[in-house]
N, C-alpha and C. Protein backbone atom coordinates (compact mmCIF):
# COMPACT_ATOMS: atom_id res chain seq x y z
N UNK A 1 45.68 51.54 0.15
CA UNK A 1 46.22 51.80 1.48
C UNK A 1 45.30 51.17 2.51
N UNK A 2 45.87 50.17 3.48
CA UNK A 2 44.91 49.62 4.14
C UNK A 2 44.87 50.34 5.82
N UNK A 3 45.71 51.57 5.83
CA UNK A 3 45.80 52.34 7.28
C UNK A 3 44.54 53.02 7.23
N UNK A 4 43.56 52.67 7.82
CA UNK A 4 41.95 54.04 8.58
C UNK A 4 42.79 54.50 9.89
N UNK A 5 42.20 56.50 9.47
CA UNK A 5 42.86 56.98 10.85
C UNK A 5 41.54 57.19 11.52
N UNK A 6 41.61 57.09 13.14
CA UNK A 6 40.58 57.49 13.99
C UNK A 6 40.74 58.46 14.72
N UNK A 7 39.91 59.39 13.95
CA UNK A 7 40.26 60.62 14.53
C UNK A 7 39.07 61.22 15.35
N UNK A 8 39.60 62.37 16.39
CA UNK A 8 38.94 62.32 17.57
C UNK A 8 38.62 61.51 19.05
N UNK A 9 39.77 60.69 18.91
CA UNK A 9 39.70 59.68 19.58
C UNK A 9 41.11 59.73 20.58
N UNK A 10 40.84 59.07 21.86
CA UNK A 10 42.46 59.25 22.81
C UNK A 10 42.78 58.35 23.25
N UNK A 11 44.01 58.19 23.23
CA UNK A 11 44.39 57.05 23.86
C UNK A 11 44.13 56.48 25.00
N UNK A 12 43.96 55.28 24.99
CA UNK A 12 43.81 54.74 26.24
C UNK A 12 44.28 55.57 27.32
N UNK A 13 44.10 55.40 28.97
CA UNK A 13 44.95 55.85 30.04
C UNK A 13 45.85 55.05 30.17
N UNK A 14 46.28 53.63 29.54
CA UNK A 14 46.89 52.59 30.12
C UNK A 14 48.11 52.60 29.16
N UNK A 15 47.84 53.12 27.89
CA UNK A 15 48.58 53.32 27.20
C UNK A 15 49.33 54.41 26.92
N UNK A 16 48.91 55.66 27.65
CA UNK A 16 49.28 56.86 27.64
C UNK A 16 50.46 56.39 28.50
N UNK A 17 50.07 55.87 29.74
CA UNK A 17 51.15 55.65 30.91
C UNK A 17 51.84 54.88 30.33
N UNK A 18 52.19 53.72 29.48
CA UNK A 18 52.62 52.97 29.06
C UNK A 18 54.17 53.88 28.08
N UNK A 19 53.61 54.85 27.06
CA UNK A 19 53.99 55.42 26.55
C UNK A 19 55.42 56.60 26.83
N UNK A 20 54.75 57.01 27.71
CA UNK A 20 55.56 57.69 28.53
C UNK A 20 56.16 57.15 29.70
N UNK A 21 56.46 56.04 29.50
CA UNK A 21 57.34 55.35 30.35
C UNK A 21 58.53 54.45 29.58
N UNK A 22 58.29 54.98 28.47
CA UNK A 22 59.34 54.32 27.71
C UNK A 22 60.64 55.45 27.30
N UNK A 23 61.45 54.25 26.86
CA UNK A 23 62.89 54.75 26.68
C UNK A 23 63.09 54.85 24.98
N UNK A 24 63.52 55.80 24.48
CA UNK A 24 63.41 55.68 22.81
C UNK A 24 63.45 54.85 22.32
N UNK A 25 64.46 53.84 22.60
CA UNK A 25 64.70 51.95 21.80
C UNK A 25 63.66 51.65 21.62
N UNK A 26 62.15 51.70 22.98
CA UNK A 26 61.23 50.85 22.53
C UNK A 26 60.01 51.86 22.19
N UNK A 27 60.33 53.06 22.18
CA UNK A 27 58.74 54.06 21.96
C UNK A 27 58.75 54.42 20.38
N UNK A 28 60.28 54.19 19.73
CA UNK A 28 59.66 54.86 18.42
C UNK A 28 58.57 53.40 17.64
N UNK A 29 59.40 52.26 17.88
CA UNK A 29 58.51 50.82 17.25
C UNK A 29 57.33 50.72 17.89
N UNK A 30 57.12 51.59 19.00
CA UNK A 30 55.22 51.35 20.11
C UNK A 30 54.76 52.06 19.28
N UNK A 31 55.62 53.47 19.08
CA UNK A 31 54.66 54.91 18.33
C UNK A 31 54.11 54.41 16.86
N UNK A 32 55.43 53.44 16.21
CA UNK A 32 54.82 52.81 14.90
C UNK A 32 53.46 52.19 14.75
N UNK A 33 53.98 51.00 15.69
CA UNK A 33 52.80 50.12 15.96
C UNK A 33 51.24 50.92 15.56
N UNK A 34 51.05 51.98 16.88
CA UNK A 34 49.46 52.56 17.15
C UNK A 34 49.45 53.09 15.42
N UNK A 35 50.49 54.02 15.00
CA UNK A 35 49.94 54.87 13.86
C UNK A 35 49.63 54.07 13.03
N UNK A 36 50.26 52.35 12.98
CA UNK A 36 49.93 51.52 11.82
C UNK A 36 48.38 50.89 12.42
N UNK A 37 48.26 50.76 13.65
CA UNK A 37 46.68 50.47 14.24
C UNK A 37 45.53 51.19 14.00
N UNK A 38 46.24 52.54 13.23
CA UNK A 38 44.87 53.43 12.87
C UNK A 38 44.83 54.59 13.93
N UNK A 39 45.87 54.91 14.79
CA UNK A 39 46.11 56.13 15.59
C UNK A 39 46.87 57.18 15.14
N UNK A 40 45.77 58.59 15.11
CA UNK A 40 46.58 59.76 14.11
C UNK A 40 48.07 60.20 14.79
N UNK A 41 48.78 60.80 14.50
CA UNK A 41 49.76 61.37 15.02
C UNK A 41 49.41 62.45 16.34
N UNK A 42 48.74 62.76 15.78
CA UNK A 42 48.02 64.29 16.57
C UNK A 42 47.80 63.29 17.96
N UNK A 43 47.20 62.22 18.12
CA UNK A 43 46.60 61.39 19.17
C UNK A 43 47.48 60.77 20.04
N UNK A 44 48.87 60.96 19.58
CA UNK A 44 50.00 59.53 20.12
C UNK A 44 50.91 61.19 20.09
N UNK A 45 50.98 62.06 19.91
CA UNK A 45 51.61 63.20 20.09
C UNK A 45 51.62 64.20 21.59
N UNK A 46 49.55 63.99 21.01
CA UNK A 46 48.65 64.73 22.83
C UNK A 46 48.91 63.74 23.90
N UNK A 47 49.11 62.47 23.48
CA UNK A 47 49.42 61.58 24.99
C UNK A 47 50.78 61.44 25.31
N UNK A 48 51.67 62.21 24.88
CA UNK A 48 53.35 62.03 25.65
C UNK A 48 52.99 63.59 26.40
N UNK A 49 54.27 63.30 27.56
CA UNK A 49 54.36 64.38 28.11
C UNK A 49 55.71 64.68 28.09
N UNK A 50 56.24 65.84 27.54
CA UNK A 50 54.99 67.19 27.45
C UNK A 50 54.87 66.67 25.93
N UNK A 51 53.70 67.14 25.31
CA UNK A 51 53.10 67.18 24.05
C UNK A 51 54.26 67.00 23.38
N UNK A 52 54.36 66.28 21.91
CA UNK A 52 54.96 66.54 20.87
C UNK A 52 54.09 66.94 19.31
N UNK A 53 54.80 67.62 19.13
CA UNK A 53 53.47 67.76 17.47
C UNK A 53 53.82 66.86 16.26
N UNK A 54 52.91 66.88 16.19
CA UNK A 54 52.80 65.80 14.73
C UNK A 54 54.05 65.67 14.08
N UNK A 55 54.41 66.79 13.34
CA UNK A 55 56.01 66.69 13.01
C UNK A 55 56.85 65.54 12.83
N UNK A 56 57.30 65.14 14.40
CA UNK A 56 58.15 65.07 15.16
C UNK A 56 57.42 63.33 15.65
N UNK A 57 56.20 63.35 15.49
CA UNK A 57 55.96 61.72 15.76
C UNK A 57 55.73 60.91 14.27
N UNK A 58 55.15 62.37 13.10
CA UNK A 58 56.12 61.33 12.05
C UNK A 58 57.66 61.29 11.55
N UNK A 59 58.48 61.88 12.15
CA UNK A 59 59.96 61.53 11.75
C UNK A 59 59.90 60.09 12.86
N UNK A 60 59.33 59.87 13.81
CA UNK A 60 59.68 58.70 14.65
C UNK A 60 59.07 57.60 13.97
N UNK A 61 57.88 57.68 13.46
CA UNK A 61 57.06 57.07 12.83
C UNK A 61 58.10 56.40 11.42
N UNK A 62 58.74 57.52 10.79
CA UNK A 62 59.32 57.04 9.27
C UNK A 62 60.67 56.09 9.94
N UNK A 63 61.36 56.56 11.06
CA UNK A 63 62.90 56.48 11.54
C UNK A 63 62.11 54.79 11.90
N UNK A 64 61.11 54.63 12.38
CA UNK A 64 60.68 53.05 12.93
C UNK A 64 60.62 52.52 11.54
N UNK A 65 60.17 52.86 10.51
CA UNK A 65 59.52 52.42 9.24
C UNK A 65 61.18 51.64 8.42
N UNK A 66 61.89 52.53 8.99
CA UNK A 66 62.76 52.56 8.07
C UNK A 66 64.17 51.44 8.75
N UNK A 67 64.11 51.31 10.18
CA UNK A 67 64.95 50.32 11.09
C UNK A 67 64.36 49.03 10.48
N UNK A 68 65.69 47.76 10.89
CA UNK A 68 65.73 46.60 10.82
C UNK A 68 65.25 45.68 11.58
N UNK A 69 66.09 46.26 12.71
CA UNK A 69 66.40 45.58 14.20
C UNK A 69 65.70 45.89 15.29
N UNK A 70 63.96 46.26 15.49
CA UNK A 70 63.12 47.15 16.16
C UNK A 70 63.30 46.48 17.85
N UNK A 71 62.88 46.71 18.40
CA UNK A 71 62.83 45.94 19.94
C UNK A 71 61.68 46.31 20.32
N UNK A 72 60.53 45.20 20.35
CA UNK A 72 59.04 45.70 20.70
C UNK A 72 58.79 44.69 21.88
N UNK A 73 57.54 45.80 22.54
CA UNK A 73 57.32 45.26 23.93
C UNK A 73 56.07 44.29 23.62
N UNK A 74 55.75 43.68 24.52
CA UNK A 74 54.72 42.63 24.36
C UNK A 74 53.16 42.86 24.90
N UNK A 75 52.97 44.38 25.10
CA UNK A 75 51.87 44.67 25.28
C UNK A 75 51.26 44.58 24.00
N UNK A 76 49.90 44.11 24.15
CA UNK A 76 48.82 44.77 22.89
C UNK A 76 48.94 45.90 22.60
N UNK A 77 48.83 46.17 21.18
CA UNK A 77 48.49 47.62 21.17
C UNK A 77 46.95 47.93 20.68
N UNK A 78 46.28 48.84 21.44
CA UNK A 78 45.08 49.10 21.39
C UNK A 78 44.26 49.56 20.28
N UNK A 79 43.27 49.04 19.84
CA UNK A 79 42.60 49.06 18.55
C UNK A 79 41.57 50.17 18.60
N UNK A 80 41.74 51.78 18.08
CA UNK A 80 40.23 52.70 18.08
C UNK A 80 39.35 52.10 17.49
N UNK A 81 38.28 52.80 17.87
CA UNK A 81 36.56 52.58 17.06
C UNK A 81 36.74 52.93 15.67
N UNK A 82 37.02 52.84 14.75
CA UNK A 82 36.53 53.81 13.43
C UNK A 82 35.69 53.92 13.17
N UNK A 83 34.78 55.46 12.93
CA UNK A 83 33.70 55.60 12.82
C UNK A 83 33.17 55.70 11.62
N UNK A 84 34.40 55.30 10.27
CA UNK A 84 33.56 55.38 9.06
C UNK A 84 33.98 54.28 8.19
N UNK A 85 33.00 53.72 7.30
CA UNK A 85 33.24 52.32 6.50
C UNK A 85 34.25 51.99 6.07
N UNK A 86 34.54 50.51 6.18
CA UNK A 86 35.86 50.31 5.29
C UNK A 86 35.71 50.75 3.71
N UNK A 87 34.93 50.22 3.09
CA UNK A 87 34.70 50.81 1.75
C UNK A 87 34.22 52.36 1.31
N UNK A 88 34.63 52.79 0.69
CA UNK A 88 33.73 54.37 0.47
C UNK A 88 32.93 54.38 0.09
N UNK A 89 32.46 55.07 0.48
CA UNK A 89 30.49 55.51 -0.01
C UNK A 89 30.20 56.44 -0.29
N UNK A 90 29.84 56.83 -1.44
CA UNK A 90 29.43 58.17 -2.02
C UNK A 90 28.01 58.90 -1.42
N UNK A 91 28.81 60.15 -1.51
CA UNK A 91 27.85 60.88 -0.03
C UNK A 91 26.19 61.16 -1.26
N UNK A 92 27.08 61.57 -2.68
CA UNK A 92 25.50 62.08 -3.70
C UNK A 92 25.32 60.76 -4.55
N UNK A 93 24.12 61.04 -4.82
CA UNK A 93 23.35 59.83 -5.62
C UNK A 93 24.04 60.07 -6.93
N UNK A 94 23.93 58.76 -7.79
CA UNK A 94 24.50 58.97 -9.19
C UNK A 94 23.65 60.03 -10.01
N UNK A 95 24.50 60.78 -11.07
CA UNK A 95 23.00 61.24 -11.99
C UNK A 95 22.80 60.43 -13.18
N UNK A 96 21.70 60.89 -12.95
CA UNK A 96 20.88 60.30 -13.61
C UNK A 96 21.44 60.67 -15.93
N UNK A 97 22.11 61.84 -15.91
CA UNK A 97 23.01 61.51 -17.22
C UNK A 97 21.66 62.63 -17.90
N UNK A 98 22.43 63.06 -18.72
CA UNK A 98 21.70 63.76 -19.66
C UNK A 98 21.18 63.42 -21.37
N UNK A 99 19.98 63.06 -21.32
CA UNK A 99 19.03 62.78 -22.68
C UNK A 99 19.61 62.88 -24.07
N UNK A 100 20.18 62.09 -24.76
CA UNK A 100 20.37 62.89 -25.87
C UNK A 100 19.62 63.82 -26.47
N UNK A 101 18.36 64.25 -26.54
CA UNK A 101 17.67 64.95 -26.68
C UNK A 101 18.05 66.68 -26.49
N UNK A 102 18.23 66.36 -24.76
CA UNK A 102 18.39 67.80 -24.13
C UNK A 102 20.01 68.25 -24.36
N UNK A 103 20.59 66.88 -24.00
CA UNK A 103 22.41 66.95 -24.69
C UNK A 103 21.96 68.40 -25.90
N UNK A 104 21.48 67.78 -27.03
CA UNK A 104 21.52 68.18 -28.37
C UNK A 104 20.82 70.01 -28.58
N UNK A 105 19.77 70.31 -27.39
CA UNK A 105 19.41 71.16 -27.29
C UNK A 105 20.21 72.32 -26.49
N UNK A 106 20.75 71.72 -25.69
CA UNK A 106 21.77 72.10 -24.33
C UNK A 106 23.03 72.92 -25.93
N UNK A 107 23.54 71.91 -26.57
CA UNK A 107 24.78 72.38 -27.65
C UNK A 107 24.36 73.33 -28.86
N UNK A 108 22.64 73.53 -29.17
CA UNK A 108 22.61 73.95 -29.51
C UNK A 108 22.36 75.45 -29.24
N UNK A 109 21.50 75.68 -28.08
CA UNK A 109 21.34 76.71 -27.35
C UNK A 109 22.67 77.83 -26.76
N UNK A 110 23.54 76.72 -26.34
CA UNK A 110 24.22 77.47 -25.37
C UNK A 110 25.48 78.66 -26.03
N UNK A 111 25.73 78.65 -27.56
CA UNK A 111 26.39 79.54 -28.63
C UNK A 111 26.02 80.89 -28.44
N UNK A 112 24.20 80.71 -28.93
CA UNK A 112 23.30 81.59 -28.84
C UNK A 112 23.28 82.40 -27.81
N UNK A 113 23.04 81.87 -26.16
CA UNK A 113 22.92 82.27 -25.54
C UNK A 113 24.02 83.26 -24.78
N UNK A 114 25.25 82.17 -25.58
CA UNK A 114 26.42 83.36 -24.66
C UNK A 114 26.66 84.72 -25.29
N UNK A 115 26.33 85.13 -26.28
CA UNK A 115 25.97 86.61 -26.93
C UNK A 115 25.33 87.30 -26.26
N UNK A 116 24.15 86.55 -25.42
CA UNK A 116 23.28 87.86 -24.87
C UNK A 116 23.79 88.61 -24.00
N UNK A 117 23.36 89.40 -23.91
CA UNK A 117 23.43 91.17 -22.96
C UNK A 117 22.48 91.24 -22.19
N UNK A 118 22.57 91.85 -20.84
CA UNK A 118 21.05 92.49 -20.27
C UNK A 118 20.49 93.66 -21.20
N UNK A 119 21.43 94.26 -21.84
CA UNK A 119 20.60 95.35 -22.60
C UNK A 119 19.29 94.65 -23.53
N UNK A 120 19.88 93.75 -24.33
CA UNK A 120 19.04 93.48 -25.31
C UNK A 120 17.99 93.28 -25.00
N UNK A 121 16.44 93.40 -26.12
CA UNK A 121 15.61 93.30 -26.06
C UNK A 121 15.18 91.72 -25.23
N UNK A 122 14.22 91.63 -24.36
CA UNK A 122 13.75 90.26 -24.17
C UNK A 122 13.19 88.93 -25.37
N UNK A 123 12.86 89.92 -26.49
CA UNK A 123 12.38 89.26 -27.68
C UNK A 123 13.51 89.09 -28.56
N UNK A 124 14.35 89.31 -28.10
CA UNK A 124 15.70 89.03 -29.13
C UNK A 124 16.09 87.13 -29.23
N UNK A 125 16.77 86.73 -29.88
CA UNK A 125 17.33 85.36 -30.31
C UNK A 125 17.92 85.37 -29.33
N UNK A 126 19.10 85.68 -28.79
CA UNK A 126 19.60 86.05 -27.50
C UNK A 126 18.88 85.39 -26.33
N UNK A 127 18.24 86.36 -26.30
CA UNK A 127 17.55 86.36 -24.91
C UNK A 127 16.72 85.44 -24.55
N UNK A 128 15.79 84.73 -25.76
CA UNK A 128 15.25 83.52 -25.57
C UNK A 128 15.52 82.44 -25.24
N UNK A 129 17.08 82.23 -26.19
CA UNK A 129 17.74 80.98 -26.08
C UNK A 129 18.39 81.05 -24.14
N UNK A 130 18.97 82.35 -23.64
CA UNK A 130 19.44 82.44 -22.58
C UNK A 130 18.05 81.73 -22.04
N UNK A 131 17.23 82.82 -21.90
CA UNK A 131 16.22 81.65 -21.17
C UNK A 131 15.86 80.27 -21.30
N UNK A 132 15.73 79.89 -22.45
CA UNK A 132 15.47 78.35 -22.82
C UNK A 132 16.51 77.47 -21.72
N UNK A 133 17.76 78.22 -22.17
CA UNK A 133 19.34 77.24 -21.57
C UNK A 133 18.90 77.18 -20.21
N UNK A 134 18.60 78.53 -19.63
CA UNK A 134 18.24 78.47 -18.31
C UNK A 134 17.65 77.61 -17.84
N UNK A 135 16.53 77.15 -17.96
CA UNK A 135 15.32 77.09 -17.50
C UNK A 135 15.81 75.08 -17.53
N UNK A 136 15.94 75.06 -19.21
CA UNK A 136 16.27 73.78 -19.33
C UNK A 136 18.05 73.19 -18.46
N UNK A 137 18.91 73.95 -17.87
CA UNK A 137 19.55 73.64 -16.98
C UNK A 137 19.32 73.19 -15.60
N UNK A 138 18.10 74.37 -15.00
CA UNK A 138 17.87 74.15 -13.82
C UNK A 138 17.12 73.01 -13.64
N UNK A 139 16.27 72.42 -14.49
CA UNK A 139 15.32 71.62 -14.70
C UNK A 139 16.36 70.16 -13.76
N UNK A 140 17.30 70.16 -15.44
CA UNK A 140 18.37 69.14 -14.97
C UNK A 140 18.52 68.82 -14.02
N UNK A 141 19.30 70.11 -13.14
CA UNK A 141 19.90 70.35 -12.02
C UNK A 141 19.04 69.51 -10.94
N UNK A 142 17.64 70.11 -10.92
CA UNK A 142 16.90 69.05 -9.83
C UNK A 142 16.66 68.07 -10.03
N UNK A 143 17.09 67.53 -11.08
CA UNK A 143 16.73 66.09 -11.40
C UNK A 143 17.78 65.18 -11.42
N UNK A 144 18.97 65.90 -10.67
CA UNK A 144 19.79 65.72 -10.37
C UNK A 144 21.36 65.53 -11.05
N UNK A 145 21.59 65.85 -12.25
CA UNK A 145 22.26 66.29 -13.19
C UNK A 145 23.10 67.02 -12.65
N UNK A 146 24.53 66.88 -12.22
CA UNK A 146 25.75 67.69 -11.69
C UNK A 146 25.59 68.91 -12.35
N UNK A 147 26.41 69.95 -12.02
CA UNK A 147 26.67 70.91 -12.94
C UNK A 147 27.51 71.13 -13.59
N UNK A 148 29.07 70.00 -13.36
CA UNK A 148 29.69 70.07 -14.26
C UNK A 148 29.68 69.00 -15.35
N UNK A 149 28.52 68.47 -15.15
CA UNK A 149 27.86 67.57 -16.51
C UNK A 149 27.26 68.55 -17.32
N UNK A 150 26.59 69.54 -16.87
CA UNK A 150 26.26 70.17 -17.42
C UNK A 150 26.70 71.46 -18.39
N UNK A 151 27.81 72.11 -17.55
CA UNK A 151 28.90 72.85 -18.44
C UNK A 151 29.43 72.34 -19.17
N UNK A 152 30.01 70.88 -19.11
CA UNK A 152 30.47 70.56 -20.19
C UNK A 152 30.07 70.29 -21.52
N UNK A 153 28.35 69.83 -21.19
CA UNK A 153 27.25 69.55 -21.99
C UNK A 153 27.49 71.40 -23.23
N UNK A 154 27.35 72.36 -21.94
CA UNK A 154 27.37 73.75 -23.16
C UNK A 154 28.48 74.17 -23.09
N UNK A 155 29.45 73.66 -22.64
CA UNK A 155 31.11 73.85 -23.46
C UNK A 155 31.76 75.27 -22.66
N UNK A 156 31.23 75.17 -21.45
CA UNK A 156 30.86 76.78 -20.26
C UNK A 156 32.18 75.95 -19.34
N UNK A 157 32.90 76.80 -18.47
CA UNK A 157 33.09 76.52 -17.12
C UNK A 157 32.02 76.43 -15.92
N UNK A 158 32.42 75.48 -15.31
CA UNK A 158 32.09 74.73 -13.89
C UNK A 158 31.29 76.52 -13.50
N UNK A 159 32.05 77.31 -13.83
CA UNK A 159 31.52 78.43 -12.72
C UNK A 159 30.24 78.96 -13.42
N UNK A 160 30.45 79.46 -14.46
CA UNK A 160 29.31 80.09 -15.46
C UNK A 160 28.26 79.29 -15.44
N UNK A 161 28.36 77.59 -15.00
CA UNK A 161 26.70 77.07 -15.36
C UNK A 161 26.29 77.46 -13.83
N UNK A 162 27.42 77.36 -12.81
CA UNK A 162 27.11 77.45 -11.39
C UNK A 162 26.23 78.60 -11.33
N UNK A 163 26.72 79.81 -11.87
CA UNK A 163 25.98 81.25 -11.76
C UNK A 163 24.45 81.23 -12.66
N UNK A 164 24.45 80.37 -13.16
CA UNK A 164 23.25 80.30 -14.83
C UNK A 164 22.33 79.30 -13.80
N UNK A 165 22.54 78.57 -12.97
CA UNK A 165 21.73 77.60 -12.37
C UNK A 165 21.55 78.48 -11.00
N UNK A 166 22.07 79.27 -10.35
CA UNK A 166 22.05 79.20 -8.86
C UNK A 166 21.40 80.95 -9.01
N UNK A 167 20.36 81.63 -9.72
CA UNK A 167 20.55 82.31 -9.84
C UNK A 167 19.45 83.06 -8.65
């Protein structure tokens, strides 16, 4: 999809007036125009008077999309700032992936560990391995290892490593 919306942003004054001085023939193909320029609905909605809501400027928006015979005026239509990259950019760093090593310890531990109880003894099989898993999760975790790399690693839901790491 090559449409960026700019949002937070208002229309020109020149174009507001522009806008609202038109007659339907030529405002639903203007209204097209901006939303295909990268102007949200919400933005080309707040500048008619009186207001229209979104709704209602995309049925004008689809009803333009969808005509043959448009009748457009010969003003420019005005280009927003966009304030974020054309390409996406990932907001978190990659991870870094888990060791076969710890993989192997992670699958073996995490059986063990889901048996344990708070009752049980701290010296129990149980309770060690819970800790081991622990300890060797959080480790991950700051080393930047997702957590649902990591549940999947001990065969847990997204939530259970969330609670086992965030504790």
């Amino acid at each position: 999809m090559s449409r960026r919306t700019a949002r937070g942003q208002q229309l020109p004054p020149a174009e507001v007036e522009l806008l609202n001085s038109l007659n339907k023939q030529h405002l639903y193909p203007r209204v097209y125009d901006l939303f295909q320029a990268g102007w949200s609905l919400q933005n080309i909605g707040d500048a008619l008077h009186p207001k229209r809501p979104k709704t209602t400027i995309r049925t004008w928006v689809q009803r333009a999309e969808a005509a043959t015979n448009l009748e457009r005026i010969d003003a420019p239509i005005p280009t927003p700032k966009l304030k974020t990259p054309a390409e996406y950019q990932k907001k978190r760093p990659e991870s870094p992936g888990i060791s076969d090593d710890t993989l192997e310890t992670i699958q073996e531990l995490a059986p063990i560990a889901r048996t344990y109880r708070s009752k049980m003894a701290t010296t129990s099989a149980a309770a060690v391995a819970n800790d081991r898993l622990t300890a060797i999760c959080i480790l991950q975790h700051q080393s930047g290892v997702s957590i649902k790399e990591l549940a999947h690693a001990a065969n847990v839901t997204y939530r259970a490593m969330y609670k086992r790491i965030k504790l």
